[in-house]
N, C-alpha and C. Protein backbone atom coordinates (compact mmCIF):
# COMPACT_ATOMS: atom_id res chain seq x y z
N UNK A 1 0.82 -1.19 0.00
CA UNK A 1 0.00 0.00 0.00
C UNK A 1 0.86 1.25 0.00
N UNK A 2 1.94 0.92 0.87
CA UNK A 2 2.82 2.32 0.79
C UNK A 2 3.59 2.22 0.14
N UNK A 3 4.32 2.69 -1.13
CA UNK A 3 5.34 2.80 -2.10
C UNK A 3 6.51 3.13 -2.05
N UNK A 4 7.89 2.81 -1.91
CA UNK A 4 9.00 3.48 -2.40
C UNK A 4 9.19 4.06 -3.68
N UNK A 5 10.20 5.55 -3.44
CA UNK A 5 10.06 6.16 -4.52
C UNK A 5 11.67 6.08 -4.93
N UNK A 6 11.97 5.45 -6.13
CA UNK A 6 13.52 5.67 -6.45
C UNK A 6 13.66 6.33 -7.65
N UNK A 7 13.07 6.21 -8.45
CA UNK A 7 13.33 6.69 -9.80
C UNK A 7 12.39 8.04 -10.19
N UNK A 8 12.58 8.77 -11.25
CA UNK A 8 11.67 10.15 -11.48
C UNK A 8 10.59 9.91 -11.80
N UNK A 9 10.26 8.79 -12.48
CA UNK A 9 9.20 7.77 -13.25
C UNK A 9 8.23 7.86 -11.79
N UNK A 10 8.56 7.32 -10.69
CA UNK A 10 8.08 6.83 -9.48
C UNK A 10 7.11 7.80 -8.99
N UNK A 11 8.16 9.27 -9.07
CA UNK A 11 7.69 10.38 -8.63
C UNK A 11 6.77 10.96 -9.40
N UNK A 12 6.97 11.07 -10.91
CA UNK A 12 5.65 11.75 -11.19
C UNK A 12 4.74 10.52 -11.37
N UNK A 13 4.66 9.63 -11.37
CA UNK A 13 3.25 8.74 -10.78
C UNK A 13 2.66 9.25 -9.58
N UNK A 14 3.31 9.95 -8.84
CA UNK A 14 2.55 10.31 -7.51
C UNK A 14 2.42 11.58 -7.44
N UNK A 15 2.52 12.47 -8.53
CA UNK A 15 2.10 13.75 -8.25
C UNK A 15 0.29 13.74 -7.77
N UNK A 16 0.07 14.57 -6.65
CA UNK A 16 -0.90 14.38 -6.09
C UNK A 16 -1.11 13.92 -5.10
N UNK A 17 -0.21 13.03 -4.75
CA UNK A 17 -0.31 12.09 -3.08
C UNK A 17 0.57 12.70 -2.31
N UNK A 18 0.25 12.30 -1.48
CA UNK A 18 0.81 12.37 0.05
C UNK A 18 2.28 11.64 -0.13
N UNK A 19 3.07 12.18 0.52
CA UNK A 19 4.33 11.66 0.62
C UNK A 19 5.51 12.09 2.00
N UNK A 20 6.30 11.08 2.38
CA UNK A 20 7.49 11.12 2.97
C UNK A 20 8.66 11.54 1.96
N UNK A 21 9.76 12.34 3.15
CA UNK A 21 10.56 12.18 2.35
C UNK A 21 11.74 12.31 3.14
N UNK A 22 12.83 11.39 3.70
CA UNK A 22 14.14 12.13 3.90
C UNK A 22 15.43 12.38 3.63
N UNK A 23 15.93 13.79 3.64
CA UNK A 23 17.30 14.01 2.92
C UNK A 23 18.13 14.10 3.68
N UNK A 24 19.29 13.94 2.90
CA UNK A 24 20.77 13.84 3.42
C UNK A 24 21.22 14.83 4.22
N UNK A 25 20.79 15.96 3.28
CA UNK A 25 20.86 17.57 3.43
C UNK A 25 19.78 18.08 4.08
N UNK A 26 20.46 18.92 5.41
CA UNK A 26 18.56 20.07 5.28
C UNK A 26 18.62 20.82 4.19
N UNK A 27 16.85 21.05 4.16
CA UNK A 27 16.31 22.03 2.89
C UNK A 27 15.20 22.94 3.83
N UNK A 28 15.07 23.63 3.95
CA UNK A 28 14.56 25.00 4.46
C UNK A 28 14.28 24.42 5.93
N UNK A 29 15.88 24.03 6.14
CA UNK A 29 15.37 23.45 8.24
C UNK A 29 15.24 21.97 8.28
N UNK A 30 14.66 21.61 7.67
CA UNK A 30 14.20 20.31 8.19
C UNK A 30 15.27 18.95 7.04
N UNK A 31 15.25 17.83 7.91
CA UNK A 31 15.26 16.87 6.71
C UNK A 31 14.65 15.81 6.43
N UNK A 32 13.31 16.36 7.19
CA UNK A 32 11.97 15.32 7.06
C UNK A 32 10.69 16.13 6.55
N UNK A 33 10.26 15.35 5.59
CA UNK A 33 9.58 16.46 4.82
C UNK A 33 8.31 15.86 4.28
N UNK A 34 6.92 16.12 4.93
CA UNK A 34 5.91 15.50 5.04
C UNK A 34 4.79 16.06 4.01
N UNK A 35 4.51 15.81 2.65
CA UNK A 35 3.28 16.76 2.14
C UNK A 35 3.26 15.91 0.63
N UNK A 36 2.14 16.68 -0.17
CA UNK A 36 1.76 16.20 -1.54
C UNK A 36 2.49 16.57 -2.67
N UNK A 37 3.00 15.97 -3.57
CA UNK A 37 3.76 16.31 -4.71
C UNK A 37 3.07 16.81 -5.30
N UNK A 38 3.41 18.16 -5.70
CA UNK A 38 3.11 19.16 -6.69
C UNK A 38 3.55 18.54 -8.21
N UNK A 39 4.86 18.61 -8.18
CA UNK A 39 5.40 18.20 -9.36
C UNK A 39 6.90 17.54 -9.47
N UNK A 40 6.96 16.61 -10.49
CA UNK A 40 8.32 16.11 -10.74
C UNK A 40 9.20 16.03 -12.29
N UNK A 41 10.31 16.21 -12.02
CA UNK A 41 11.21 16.06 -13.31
C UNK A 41 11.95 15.21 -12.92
N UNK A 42 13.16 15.46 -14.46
CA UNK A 42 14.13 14.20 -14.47
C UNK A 42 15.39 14.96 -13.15
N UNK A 43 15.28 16.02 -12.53
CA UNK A 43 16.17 16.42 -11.62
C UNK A 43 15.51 16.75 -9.83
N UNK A 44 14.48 17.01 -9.85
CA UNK A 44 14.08 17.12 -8.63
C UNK A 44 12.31 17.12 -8.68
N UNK A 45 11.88 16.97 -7.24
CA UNK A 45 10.41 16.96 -6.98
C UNK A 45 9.98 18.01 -6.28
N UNK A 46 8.84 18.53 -6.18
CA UNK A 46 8.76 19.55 -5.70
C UNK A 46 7.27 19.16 -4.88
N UNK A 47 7.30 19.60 -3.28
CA UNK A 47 6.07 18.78 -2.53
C UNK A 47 5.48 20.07 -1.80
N UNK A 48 4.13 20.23 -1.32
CA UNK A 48 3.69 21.22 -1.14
C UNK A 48 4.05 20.96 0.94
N UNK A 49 4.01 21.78 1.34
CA UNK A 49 4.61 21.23 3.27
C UNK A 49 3.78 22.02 3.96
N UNK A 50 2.32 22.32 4.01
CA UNK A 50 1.90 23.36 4.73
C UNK A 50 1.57 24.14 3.66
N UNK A 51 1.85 25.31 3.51
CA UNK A 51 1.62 26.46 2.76
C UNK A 51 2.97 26.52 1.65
N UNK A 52 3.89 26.01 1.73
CA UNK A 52 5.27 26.19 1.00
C UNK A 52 5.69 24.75 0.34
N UNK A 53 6.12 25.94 -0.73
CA UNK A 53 6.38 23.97 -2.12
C UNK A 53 7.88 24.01 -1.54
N UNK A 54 8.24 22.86 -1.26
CA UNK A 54 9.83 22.37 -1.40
C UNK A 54 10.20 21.70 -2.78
N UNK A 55 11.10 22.27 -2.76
CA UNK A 55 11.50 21.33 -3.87
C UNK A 55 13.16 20.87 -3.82
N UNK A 56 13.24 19.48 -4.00
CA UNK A 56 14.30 18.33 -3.59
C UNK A 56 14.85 17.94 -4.56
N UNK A 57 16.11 18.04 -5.06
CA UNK A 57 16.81 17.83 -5.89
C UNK A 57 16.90 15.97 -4.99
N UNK A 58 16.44 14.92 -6.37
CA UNK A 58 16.98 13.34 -5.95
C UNK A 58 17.79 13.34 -5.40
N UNK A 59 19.24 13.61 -5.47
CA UNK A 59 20.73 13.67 -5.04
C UNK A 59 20.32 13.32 -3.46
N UNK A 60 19.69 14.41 -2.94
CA UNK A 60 19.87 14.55 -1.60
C UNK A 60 18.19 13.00 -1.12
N UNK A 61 18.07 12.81 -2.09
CA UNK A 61 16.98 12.09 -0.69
C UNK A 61 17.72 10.51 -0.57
N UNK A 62 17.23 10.89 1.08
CA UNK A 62 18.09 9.66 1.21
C UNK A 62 16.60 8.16 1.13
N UNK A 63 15.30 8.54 1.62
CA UNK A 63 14.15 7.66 1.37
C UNK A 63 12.90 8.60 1.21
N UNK A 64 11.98 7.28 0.67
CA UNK A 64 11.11 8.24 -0.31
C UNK A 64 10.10 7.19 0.10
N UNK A 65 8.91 7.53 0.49
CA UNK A 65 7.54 6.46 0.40
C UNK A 65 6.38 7.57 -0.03
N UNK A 66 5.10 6.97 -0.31
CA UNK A 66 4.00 7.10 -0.54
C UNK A 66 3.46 7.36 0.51
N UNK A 67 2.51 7.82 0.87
CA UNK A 67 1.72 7.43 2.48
C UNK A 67 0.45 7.08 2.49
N UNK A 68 0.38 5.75 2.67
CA UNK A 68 -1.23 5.43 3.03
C UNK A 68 -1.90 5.40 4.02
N UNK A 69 -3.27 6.29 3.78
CA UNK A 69 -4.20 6.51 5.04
C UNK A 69 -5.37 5.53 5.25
N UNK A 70 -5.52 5.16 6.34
CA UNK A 70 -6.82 4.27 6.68
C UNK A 70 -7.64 5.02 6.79
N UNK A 71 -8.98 4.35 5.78
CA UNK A 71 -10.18 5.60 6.53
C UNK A 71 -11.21 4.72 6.33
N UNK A 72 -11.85 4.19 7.73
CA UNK A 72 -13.01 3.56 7.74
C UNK A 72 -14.17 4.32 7.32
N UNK A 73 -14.92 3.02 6.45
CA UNK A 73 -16.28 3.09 5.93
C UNK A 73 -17.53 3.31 6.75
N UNK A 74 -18.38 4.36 6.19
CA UNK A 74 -19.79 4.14 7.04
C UNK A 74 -20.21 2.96 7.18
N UNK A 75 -20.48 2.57 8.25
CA UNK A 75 -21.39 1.03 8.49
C UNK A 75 -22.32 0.86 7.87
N UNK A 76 -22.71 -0.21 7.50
CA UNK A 76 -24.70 -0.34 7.01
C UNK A 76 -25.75 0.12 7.67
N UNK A 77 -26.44 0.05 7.40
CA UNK A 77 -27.64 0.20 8.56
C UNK A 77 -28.28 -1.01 9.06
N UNK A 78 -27.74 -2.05 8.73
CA UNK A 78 -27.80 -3.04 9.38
C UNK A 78 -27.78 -2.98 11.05
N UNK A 79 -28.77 -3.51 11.71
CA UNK A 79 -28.73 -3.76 13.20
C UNK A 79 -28.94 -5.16 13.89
């Protein structure tokens, strides 16, 4: 359910989702970097974190997943 991301291919398949990410390097403070991919190329991804797009040159990430959320279903009305 949750994906590793290695290749650029990987990444723009997931433009739109939710994602992890951590780098080698900090990038504006942090080197854990929690939000939805905006967009990807053959050199870096760029993820939205709050209000602010990061954008991550591959080089520096050291792991990359997808993030899947559980979200239970309304019940039936079965009693």
């Amino acid at each position: 359910l949750e994906r590793s991301l290695r290749r650029p291919a990987h990444y723009r398949k997931s433009v739109g989702r939710e994602v992890k990410i951590t780098t080698t390097e900090t990038i504006e403070g942090d080197t854990r970097h929690h939000g939805v991919v905006e967009s990807a190329d053959d050199r870096a991804v760029s993820i939205r974190v709050g209000e602010a797009v990061r954008t991550i040159p591959y080089g520096v990430v050291g792991k990359a997943r997808t993030v899947f959320r559980w979200e239970r279903n309304a019940k039936s009305g079965r009693k």
